[in-house]
PDB file of N, CA and C in Angstrom:
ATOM      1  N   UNK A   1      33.874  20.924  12.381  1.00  0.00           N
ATOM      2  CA  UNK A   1      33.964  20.575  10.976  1.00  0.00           C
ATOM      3  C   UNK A   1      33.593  21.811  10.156  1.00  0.00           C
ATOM      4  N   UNK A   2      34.438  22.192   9.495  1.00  0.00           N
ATOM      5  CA  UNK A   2      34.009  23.417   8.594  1.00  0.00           C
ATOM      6  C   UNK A   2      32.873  22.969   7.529  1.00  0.00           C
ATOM      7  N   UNK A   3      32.373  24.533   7.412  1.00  0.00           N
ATOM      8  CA  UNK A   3      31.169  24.079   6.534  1.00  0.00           C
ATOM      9  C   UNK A   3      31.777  23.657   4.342  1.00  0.00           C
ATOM     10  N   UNK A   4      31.045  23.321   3.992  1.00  0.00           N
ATOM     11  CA  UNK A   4      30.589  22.867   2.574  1.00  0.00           C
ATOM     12  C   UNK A   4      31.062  23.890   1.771  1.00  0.00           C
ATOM     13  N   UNK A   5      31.697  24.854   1.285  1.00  0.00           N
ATOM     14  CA  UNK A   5      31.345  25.456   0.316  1.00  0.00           C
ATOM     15  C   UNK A   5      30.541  25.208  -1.037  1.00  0.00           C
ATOM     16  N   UNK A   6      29.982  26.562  -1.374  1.00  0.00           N
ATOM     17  CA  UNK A   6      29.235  26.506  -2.591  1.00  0.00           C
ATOM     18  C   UNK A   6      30.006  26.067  -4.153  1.00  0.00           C
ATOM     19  N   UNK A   7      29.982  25.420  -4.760  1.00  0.00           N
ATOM     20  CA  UNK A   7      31.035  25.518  -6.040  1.00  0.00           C
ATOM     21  C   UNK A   7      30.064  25.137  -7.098  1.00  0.00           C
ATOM     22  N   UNK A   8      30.805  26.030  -8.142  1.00  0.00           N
ATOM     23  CA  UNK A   8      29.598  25.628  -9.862  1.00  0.00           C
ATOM     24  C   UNK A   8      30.468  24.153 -10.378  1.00  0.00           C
ATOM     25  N   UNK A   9      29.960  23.524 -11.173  1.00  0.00           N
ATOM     26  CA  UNK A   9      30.376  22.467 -11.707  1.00  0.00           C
ATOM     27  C   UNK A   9      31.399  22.414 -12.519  1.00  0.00           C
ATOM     28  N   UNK A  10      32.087  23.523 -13.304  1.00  0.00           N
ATOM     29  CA  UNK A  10      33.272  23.508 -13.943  1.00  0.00           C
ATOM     30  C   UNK A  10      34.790  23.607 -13.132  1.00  0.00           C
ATOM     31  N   UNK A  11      34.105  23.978 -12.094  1.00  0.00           N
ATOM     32  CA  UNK A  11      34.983  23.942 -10.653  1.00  0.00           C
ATOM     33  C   UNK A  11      35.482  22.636  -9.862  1.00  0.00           C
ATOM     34  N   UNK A  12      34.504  21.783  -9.917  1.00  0.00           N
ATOM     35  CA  UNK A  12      33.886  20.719  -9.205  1.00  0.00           C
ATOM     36  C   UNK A  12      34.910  19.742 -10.409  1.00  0.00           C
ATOM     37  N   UNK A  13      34.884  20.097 -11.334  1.00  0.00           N
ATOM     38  CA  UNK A  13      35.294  19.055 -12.051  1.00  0.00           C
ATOM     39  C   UNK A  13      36.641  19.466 -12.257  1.00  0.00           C
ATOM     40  N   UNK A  14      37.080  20.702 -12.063  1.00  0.00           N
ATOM     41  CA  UNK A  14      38.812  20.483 -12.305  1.00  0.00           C
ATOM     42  C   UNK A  14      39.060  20.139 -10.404  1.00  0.00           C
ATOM     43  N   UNK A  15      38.644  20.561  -9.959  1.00  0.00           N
ATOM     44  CA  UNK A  15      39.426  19.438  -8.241  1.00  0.00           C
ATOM     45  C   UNK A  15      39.301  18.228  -8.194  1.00  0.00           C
ATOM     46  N   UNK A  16      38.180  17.965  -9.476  1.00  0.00           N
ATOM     47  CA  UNK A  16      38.278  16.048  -9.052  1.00  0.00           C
ATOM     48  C   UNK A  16      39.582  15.587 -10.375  1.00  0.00           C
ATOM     49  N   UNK A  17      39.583  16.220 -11.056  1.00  0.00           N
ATOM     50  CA  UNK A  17      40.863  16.289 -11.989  1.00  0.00           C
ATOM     51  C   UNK A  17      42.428  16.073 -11.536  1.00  0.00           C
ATOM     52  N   UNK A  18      42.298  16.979 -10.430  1.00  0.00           N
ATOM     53  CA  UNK A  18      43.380  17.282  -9.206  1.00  0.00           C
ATOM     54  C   UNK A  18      44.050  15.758  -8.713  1.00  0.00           C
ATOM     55  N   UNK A  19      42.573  15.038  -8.584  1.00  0.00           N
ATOM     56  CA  UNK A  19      42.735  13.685  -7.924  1.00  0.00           C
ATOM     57  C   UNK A  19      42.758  12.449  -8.383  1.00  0.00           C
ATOM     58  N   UNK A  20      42.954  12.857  -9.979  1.00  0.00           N
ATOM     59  CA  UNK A  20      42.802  11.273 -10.896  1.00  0.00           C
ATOM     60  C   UNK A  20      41.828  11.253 -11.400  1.00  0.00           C
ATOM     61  N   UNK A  21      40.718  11.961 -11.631  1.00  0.00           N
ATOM     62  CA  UNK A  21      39.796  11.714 -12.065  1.00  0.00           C
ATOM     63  C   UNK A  21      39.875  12.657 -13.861  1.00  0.00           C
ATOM     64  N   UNK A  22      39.424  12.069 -14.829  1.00  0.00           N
ATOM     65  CA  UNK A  22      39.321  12.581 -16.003  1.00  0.00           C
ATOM     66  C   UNK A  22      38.151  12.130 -16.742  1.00  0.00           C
ATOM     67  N   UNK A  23      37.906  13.459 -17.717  1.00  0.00           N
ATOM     68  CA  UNK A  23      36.785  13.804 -18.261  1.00  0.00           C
ATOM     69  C   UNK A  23      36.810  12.299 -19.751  1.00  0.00           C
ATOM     70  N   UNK A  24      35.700  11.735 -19.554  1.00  0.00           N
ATOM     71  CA  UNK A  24      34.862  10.724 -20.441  1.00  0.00           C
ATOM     72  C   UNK A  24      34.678  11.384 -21.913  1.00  0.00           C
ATOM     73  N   UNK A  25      33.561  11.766 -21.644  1.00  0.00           N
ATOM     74  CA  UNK A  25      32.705  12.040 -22.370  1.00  0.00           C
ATOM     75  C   UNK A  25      31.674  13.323 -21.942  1.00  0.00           C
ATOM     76  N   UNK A  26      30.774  13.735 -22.675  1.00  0.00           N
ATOM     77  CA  UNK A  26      29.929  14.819 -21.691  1.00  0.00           C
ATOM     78  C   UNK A  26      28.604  14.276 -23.092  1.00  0.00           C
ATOM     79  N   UNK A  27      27.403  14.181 -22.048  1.00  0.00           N
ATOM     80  CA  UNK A  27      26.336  13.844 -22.269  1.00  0.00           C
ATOM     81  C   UNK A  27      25.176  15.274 -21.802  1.00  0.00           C
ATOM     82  N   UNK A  28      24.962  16.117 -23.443  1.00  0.00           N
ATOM     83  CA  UNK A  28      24.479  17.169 -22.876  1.00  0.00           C
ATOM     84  C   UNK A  28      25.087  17.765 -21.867  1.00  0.00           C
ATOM     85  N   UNK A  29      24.520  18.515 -20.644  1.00  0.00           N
ATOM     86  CA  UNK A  29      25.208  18.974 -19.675  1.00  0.00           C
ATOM     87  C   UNK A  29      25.857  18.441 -19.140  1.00  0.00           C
ATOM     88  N   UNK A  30      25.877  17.267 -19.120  1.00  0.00           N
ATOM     89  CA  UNK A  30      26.165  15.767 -17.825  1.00  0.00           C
ATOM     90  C   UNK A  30      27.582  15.972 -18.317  1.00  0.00           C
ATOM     91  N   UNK A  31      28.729  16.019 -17.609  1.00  0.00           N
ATOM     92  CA  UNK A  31      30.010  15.651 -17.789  1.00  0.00           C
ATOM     93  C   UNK A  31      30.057  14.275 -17.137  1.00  0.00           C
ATOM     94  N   UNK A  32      30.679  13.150 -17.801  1.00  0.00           N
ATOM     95  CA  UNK A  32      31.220  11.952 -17.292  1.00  0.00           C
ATOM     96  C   UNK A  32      32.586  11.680 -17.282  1.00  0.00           C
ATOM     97  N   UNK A  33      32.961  11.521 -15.847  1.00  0.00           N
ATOM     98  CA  UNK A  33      34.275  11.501 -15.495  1.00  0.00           C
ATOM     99  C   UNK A  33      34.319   9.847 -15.505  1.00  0.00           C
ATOM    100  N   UNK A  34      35.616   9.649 -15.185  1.00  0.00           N
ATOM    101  CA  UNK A  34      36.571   8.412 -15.344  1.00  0.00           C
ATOM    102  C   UNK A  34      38.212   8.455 -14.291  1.00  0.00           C
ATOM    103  N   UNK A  35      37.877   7.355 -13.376  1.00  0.00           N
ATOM    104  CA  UNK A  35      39.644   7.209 -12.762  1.00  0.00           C
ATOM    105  C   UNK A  35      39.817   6.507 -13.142  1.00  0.00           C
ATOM    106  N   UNK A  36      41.070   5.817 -12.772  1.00  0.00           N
ATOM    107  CA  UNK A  36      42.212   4.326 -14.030  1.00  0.00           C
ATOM    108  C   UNK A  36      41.728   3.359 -13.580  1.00  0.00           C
ATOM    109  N   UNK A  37      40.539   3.344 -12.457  1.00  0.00           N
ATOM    110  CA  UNK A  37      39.850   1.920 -12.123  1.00  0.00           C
ATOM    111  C   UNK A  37      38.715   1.834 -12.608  1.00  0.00           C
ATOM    112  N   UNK A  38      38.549   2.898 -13.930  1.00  0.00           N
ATOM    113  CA  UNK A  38      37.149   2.518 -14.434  1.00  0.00           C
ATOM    114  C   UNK A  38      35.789   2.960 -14.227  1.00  0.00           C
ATOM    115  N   UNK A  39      35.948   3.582 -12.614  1.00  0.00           N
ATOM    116  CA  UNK A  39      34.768   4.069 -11.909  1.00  0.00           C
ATOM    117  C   UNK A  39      34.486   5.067 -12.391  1.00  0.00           C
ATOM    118  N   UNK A  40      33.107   5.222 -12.457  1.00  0.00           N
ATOM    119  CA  UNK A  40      32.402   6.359 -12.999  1.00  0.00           C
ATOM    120  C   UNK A  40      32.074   7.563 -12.294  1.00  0.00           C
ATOM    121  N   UNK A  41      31.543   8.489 -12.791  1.00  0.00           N
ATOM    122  CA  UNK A  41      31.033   9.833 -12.078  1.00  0.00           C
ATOM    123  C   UNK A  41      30.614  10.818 -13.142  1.00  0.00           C
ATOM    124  N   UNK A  42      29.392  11.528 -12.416  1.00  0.00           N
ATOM    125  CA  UNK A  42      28.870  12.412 -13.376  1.00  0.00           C
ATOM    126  C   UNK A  42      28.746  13.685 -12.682  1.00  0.00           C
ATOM    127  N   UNK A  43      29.076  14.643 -13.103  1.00  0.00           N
ATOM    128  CA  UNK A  43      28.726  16.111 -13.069  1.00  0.00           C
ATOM    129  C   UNK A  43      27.913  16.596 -13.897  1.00  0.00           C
ATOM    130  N   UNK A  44      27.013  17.644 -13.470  1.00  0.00           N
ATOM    131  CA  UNK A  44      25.880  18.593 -14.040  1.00  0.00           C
ATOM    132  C   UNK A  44      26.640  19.764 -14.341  1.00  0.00           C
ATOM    133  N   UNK A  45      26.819  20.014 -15.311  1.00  0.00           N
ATOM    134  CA  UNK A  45      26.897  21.472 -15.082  1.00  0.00           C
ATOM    135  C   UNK A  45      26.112  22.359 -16.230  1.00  0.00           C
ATOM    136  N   UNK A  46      25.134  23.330 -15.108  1.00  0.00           N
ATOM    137  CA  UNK A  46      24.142  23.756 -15.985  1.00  0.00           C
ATOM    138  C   UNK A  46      24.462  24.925 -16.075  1.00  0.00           C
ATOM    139  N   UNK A  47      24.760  25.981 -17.107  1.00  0.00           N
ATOM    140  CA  UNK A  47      25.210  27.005 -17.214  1.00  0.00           C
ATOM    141  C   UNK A  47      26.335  27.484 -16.052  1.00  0.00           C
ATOM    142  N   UNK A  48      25.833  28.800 -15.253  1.00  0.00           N
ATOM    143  CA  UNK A  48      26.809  29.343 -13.988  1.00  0.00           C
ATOM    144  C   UNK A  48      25.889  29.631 -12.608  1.00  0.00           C
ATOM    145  N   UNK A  49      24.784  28.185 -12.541  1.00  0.00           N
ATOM    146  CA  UNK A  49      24.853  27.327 -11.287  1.00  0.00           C
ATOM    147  C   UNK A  49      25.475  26.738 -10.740  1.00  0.00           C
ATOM    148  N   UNK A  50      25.354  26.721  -9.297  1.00  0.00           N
ATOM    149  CA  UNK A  50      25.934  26.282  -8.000  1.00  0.00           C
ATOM    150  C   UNK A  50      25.764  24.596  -7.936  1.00  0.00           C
ATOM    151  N   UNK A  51      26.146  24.039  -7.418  1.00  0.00           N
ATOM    152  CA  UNK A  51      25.445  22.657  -7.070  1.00  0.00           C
ATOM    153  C   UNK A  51      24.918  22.543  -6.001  1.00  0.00           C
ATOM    154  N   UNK A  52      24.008  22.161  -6.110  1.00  0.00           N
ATOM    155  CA  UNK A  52      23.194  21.619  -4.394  1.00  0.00           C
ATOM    156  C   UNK A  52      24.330  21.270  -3.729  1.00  0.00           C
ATOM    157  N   UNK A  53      23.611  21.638  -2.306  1.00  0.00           N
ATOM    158  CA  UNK A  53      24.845  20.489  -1.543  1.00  0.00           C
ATOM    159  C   UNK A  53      24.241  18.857  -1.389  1.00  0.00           C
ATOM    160  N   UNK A  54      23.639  18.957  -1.226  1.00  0.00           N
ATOM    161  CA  UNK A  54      23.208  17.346  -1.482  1.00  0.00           C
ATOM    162  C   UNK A  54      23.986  16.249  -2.508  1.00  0.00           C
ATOM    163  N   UNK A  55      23.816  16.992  -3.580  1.00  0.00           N
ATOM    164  CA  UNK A  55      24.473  16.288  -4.617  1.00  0.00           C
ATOM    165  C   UNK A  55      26.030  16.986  -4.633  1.00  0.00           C
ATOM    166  N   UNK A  56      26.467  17.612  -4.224  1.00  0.00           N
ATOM    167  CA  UNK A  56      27.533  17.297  -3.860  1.00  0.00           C
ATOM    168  C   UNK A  56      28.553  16.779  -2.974  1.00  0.00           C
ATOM    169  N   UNK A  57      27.937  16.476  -1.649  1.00  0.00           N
ATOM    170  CA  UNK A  57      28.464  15.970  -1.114  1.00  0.00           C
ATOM    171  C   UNK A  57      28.131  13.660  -1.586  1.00  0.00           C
ATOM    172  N   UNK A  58      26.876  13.829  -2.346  1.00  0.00           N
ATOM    173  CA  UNK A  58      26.831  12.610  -3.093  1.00  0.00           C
ATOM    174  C   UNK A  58      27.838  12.148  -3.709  1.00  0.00           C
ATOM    175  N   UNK A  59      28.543  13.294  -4.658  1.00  0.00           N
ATOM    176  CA  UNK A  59      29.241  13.092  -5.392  1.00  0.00           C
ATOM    177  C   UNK A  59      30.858  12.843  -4.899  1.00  0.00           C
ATOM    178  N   UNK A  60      31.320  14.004  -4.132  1.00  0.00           N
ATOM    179  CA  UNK A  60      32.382  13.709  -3.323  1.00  0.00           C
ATOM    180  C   UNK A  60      32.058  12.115  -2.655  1.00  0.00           C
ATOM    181  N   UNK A  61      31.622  11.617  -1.916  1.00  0.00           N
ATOM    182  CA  UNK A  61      31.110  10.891  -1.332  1.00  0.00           C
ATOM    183  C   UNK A  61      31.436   9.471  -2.561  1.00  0.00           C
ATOM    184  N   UNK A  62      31.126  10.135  -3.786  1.00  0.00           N
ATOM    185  CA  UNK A  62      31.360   8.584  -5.102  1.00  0.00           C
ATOM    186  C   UNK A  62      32.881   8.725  -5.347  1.00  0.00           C
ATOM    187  N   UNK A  63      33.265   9.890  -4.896  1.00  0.00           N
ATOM    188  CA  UNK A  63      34.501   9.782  -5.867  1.00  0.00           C
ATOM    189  C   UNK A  63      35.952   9.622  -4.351  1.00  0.00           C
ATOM    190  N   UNK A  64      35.171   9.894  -3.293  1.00  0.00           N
ATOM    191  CA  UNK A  64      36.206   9.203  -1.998  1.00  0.00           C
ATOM    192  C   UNK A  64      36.984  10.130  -1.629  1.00  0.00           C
ATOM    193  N   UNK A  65      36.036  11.566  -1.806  1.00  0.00           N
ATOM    194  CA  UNK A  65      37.014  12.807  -0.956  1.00  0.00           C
ATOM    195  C   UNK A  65      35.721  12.844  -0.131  1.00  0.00           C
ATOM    196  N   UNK A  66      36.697  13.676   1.483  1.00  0.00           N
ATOM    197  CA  UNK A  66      36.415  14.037   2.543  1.00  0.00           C
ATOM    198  C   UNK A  66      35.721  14.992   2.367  1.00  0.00           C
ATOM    199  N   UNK A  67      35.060  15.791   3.074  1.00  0.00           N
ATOM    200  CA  UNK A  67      34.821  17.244   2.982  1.00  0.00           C
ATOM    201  C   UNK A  67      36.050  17.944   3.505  1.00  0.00           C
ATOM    202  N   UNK A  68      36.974  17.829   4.401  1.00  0.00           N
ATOM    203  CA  UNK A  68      38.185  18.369   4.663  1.00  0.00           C
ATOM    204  C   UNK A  68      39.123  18.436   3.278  1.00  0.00           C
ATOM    205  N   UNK A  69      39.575  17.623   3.061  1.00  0.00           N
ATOM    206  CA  UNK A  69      39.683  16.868   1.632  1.00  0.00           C
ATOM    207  C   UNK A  69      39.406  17.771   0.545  1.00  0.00           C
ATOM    208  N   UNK A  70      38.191  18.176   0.541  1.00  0.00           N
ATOM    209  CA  UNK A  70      37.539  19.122  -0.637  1.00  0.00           C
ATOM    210  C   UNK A  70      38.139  20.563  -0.550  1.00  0.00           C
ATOM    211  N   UNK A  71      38.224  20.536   0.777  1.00  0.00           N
ATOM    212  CA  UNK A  71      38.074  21.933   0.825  1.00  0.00           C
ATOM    213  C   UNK A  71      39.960  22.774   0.479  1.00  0.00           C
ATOM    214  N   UNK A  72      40.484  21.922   1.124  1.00  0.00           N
ATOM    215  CA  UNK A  72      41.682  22.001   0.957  1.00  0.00           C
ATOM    216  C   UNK A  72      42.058  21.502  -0.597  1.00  0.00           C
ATOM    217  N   UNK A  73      41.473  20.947  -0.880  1.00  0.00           N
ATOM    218  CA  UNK A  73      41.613  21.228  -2.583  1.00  0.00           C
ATOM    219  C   UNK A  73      41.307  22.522  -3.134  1.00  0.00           C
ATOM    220  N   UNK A  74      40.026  22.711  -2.824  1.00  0.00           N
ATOM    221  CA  UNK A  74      39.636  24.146  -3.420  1.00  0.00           C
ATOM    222  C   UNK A  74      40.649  25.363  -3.303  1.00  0.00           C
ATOM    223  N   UNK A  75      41.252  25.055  -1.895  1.00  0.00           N
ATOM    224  CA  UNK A  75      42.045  26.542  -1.783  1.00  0.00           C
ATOM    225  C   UNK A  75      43.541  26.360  -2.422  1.00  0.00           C
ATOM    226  N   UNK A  76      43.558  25.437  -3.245  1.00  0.00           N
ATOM    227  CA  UNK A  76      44.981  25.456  -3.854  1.00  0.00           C
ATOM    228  C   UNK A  76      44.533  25.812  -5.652  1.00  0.00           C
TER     229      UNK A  76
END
């Protein structure tokens, strides 16, 4: 299984863009995303920090990408 890459949050949020997901609202840093079923999701993005991996694989994990999935997003 390949590893995680590192990604900042303005990043993070155009690949989930990629996949149906669109920008809400943004609460302070907090970006709140939205897919056409309503479901929610939030991104941090704090200046030109990285995201934990923790919370990102949380987040992938809410929004129903793989880590394979991710990654092959990223490189397009």
């Amino acid at each position: 299984m390949p590893k995680l890459p590192s990604v900042k949050g303005k990043k993070l949020i155009k690949i989930l863009e990629k996949v149906g997901w669109y920008l809400d609202h943004t609460q302070g840093s907090h970006y709140i995303l939205r897919n056409e079923n309503g479901k929610k999701l939030t991104v941090a993005v704090h200046g030109n920090s990285e995201i934990p991996k923790g919370t990102l694989l949380g987040t992938l994990n809410d929004a129903d990408i793989s880590k394979d999935e991710f990654i092959l997003l990223l490189k397009r």
